[in-house]
Protein backbone atom coordinates (compact mmCIF):
# COMPACT_ATOMS: atom_id res chain seq x y z
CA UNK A 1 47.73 205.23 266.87
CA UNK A 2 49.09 206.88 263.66
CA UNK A 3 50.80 209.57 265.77
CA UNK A 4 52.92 207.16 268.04
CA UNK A 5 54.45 206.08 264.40
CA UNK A 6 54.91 209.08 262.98
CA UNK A 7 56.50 210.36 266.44
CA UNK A 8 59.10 207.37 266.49
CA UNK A 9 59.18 205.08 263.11
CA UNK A 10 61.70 203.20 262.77
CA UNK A 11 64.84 203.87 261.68
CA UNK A 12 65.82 200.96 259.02
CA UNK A 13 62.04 200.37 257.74
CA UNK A 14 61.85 204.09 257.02
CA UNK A 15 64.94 204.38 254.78
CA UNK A 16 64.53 201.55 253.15
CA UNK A 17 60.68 202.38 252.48
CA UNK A 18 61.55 205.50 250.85
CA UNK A 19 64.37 204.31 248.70
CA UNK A 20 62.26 201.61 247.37
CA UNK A 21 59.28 203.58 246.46
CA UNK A 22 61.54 206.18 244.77
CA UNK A 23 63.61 203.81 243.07
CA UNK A 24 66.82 204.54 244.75
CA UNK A 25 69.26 202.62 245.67
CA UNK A 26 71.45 202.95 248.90
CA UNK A 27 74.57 204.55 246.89
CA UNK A 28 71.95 207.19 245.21
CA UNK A 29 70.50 207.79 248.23
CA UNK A 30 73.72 208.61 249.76
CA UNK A 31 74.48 211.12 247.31
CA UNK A 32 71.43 212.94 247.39
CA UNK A 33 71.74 213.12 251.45
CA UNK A 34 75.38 214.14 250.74
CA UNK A 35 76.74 211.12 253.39
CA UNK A 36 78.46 207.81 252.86
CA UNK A 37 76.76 204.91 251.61
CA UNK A 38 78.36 203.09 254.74
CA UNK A 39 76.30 205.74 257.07
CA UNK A 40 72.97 204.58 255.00
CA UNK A 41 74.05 200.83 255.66
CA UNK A 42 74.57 201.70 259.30
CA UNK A 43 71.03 203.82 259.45
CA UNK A 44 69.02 200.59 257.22
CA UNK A 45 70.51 197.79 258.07
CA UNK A 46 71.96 198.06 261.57
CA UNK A 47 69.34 200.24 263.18
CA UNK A 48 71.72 203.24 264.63
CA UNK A 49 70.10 206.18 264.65
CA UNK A 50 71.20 209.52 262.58
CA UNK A 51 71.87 212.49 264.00
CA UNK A 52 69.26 214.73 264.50
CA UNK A 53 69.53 217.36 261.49
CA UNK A 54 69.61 214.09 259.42
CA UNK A 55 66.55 212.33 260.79
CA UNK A 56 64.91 215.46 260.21
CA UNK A 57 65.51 215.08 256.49
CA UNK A 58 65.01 212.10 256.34
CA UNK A 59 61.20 212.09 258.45
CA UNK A 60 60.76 215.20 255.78
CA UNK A 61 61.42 212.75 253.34
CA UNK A 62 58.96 209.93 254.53
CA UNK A 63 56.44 212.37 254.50
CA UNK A 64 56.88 213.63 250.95
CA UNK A 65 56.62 210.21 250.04
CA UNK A 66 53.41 209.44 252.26
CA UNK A 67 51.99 212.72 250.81
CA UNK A 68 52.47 210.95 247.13
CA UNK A 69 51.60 207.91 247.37
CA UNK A 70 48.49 209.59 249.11
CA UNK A 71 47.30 211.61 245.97
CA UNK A 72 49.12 209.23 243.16
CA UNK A 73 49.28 205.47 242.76
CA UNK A 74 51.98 203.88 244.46
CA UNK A 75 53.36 202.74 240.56
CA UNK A 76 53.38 206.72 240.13
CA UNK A 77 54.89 208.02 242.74
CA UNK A 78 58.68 207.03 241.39
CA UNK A 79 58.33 208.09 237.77
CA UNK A 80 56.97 211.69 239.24
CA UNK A 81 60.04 212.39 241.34
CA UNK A 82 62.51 210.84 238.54
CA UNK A 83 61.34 213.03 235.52
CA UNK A 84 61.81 216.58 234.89
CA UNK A 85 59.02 219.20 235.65
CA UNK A 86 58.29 222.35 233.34
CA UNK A 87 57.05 223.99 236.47
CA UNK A 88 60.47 223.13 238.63
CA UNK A 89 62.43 225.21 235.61
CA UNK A 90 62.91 221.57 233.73
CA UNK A 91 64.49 219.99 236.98
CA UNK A 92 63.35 216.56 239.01
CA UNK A 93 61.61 217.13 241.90
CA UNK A 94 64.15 214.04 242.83
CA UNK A 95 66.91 216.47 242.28
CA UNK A 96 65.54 218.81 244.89
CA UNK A 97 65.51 216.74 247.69
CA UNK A 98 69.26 217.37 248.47
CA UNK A 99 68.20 220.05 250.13
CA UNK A 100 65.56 221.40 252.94
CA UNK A 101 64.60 224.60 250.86
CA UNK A 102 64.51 221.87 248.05
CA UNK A 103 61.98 219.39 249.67
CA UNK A 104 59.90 222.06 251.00
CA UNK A 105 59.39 222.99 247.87
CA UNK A 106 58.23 219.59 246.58
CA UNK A 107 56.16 219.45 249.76
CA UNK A 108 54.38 222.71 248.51
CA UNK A 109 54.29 221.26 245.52
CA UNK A 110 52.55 218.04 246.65
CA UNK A 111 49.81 219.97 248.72
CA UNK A 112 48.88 221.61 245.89
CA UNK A 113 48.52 218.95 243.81
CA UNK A 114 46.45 217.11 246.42
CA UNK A 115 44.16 220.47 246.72
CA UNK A 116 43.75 220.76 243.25
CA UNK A 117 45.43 224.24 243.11
């Protein structure tokens, strides 16, 4: 059952799922994909469908968040992406996720946490 969602979630509840648990709002998470705000309202709130190099990130994304909210409570999961980490050279792990080398390095991160490494 889990697999069918992760295979095809849906477009709108996914976004807006992920800005909400990391605080962001549709402008910041506009920026941080590097596309218009319009393009998020079009993805959230009318259902079309980004192209694919986009939904990539943005499934990558769902599944950093899923990974957190895993190994973290849910109330956690936004302050550890928003403040700075010693171990990311004082950056957010927030900051990061602009990029793919960026959230596969938070992913990393994430699995290590939840293995206790």
């Amino acid at each position: 059952m889990r697999q069918a969602a992760i295979q095809n979630p849906s477009v709108g509840p996914t976004i807006e799922a992920i800005r909400k648990t990391l605080g962001l709002s549709q402008e910041a998470l506009a920026r941080l994909l590097g596309i218009s705000v319009r393009t998020i309202v079009r993805w959230e709130k009318e259902g079309d469908h980004p192209p694919p190099l986009e939904w990539e990130r943005i499934d990558l994304l769902r599944e950093l968040v899923e990974t957190a909210m895993d190994i973290m409570d849910e109330r956690d999961v936004e302050n550890w992406f928003a403040k700075p980490k010693e171990f990311l050279s004082g950056r957010r792990p927030l900051d990061l996720l602009s990029s793919f080398p960026g959230i596969l390095q938070i992913r990393e991160v994430l699995e290590k946490v939840r293995w206790g490494i």
